[in-house]
Protein backbone atom coordinates (compact mmCIF):
# COMPACT_ATOMS: atom_id res chain seq x y z
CA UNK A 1 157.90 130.03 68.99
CA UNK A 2 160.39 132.37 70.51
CA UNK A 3 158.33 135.60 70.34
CA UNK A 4 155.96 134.40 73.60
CA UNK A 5 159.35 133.90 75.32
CA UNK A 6 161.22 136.97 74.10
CA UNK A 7 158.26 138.63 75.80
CA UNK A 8 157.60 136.76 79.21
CA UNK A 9 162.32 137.82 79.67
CA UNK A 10 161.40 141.19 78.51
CA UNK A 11 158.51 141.22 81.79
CA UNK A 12 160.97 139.53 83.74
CA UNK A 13 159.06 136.54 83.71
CA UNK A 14 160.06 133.22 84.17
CA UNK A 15 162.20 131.64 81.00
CA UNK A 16 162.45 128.22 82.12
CA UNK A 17 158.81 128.13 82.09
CA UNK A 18 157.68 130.15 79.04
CA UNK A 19 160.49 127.67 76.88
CA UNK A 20 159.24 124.75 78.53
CA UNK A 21 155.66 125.18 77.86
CA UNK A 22 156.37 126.15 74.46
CA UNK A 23 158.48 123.37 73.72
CA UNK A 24 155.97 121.13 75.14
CA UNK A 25 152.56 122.35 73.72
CA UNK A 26 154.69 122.51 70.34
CA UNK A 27 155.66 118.32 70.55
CA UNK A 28 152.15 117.65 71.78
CA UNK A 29 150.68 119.63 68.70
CA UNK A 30 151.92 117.49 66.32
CA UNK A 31 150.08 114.67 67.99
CA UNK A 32 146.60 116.36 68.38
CA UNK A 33 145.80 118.75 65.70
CA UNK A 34 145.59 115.88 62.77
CA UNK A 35 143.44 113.82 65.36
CA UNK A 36 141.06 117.06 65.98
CA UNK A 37 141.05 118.15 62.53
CA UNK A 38 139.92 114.96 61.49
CA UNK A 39 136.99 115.09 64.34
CA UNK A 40 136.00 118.61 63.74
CA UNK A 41 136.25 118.68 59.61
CA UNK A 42 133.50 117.84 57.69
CA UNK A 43 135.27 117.03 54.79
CA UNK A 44 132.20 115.71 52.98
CA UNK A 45 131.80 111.48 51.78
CA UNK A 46 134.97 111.45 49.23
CA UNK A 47 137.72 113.21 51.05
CA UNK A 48 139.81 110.95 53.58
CA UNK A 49 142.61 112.56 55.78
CA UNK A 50 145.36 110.50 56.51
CA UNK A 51 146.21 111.54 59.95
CA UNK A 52 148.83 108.94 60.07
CA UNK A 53 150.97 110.86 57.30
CA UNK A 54 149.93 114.39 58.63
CA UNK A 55 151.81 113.47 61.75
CA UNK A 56 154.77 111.86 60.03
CA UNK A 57 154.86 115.09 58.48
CA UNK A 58 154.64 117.44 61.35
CA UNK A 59 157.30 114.85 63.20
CA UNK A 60 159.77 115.40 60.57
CA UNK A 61 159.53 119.09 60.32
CA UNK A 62 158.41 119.66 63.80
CA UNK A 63 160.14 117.01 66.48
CA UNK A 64 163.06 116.09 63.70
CA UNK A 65 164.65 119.39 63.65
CA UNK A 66 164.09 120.17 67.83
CA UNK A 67 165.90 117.03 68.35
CA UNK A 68 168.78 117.74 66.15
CA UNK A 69 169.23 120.95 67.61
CA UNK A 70 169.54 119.68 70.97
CA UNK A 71 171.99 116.97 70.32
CA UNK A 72 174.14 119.53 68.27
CA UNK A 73 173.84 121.80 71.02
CA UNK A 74 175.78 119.65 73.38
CA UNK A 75 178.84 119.91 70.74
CA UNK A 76 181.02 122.76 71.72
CA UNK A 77 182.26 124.22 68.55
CA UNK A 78 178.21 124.04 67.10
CA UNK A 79 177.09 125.87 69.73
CA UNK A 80 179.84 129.14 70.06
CA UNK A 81 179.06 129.49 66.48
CA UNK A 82 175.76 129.33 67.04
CA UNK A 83 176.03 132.20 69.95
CA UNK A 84 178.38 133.60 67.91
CA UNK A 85 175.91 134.04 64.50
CA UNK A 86 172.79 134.33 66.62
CA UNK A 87 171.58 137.82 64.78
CA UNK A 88 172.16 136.22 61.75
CA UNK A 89 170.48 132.76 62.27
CA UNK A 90 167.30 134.21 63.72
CA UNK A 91 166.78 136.18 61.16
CA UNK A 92 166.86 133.48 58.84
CA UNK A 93 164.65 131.25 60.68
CA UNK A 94 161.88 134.05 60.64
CA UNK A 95 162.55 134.25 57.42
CA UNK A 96 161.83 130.53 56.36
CA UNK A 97 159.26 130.62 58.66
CA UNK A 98 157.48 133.26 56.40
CA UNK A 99 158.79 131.88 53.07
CA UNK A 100 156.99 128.41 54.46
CA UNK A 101 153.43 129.43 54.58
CA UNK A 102 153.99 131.99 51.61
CA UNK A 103 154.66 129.32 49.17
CA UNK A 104 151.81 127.07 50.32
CA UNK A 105 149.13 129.57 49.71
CA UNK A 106 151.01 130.53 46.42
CA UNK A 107 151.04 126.40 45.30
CA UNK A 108 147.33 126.24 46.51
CA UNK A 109 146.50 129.70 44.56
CA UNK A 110 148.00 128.31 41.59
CA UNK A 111 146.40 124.96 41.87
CA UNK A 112 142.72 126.78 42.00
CA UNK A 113 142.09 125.37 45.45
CA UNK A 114 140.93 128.71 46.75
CA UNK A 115 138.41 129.02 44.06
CA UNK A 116 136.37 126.08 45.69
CA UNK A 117 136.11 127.40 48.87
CA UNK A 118 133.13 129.59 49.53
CA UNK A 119 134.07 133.04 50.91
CA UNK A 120 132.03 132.54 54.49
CA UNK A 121 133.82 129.84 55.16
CA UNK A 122 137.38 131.58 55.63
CA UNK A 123 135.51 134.25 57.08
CA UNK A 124 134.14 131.46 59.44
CA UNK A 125 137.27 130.23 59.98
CA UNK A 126 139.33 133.07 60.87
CA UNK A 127 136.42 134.19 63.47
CA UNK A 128 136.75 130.71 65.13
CA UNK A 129 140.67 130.89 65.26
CA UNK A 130 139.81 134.61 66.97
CA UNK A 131 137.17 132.97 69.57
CA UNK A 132 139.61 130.19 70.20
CA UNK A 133 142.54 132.71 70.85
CA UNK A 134 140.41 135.11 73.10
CA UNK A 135 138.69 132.34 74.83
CA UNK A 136 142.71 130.91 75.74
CA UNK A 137 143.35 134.10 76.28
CA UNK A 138 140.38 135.07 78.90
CA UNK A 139 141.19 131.72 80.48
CA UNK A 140 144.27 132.49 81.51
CA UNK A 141 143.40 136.23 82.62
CA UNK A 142 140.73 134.94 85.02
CA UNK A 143 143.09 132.27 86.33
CA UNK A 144 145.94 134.62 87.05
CA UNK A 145 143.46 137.58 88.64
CA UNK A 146 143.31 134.77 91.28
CA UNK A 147 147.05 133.91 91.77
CA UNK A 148 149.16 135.20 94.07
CA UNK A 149 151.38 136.35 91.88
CA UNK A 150 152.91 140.50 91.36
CA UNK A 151 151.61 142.51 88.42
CA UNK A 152 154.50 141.93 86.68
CA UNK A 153 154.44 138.00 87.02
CA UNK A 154 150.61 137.74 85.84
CA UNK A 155 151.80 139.93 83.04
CA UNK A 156 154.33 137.83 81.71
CA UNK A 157 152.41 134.41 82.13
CA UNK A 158 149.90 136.03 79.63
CA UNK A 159 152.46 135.88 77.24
């Protein structure tokens, strides 16, 4: 989350808008990827995905923890020692945030699951995550050739 808007302050780009975007297309992921992953899985006659509890889940580790954070940032003493063991609390967020995903693919590797999928289909997967990416990506390039924006303004709304 905070790398696209470490970049757009490092170009001198607009803050407000790079946090606000990311806050928002964060909340309304939780909404819409179980919806679309149901509509664009095949996931054959005997699987079922319960979208309902997919977004209970993403709500309570997604839109849970932003709330909380922004009440307790409204309490004084919460949030000088949260300036004042920044360093130290970023670094453990990245850190979860790594741990997170590592021990899901380890739990899944244990469990066999990886043995049932067929080897084209990750490659097919991680090409259409690419496509997806570059095709955002291009949008927003040809968009931005047309704004009126500076160099340096185009260059940080990429981002």
């Amino acid at each position: 989350i905070s790398s696209g808007v470490v970049m757009v302050t490092q170009l001198k780009g607009n803050y407000a808008l790079a946090l606000m975007l990311t806050l928002a297309t964060n909340v309304i992921a939780v909404f819409t990827v179980a919806p679309l992953l149901d509509l664009l899985a095949d996931l054959g006659s005997n699987a079922k995905l319960d979208i309902g509890d997919i977004i209970m889940k993403l709500c309570l580790t997604v839109v849970l923890p932003l709330l909380v954070g922004k009440v307790l940032s409204f309490i004084s003493k919460v949030s000088a020692l949260v300036k004042r063991f920044s360093k130290p609390l970023t670094i453990f967020s990245i850190t979860m945030l790594i741990i997170i995903p590592w021990m899901k693919i380890s739990e899944a590797t244990a469990d066999g699951a990886f043995g049932l999928v067929e080897p084209v289909n990750i490659v097919c997967i991680l090409a259409w995550s690419l496509a997806v990416h570059a095709l955002f990506f291009l949008s927003i390039r040809l968009l931005l050739t047309f704004s009126a924006w500076s160099w340096r303004q185009r260059s940080a709304s990429l981002f």
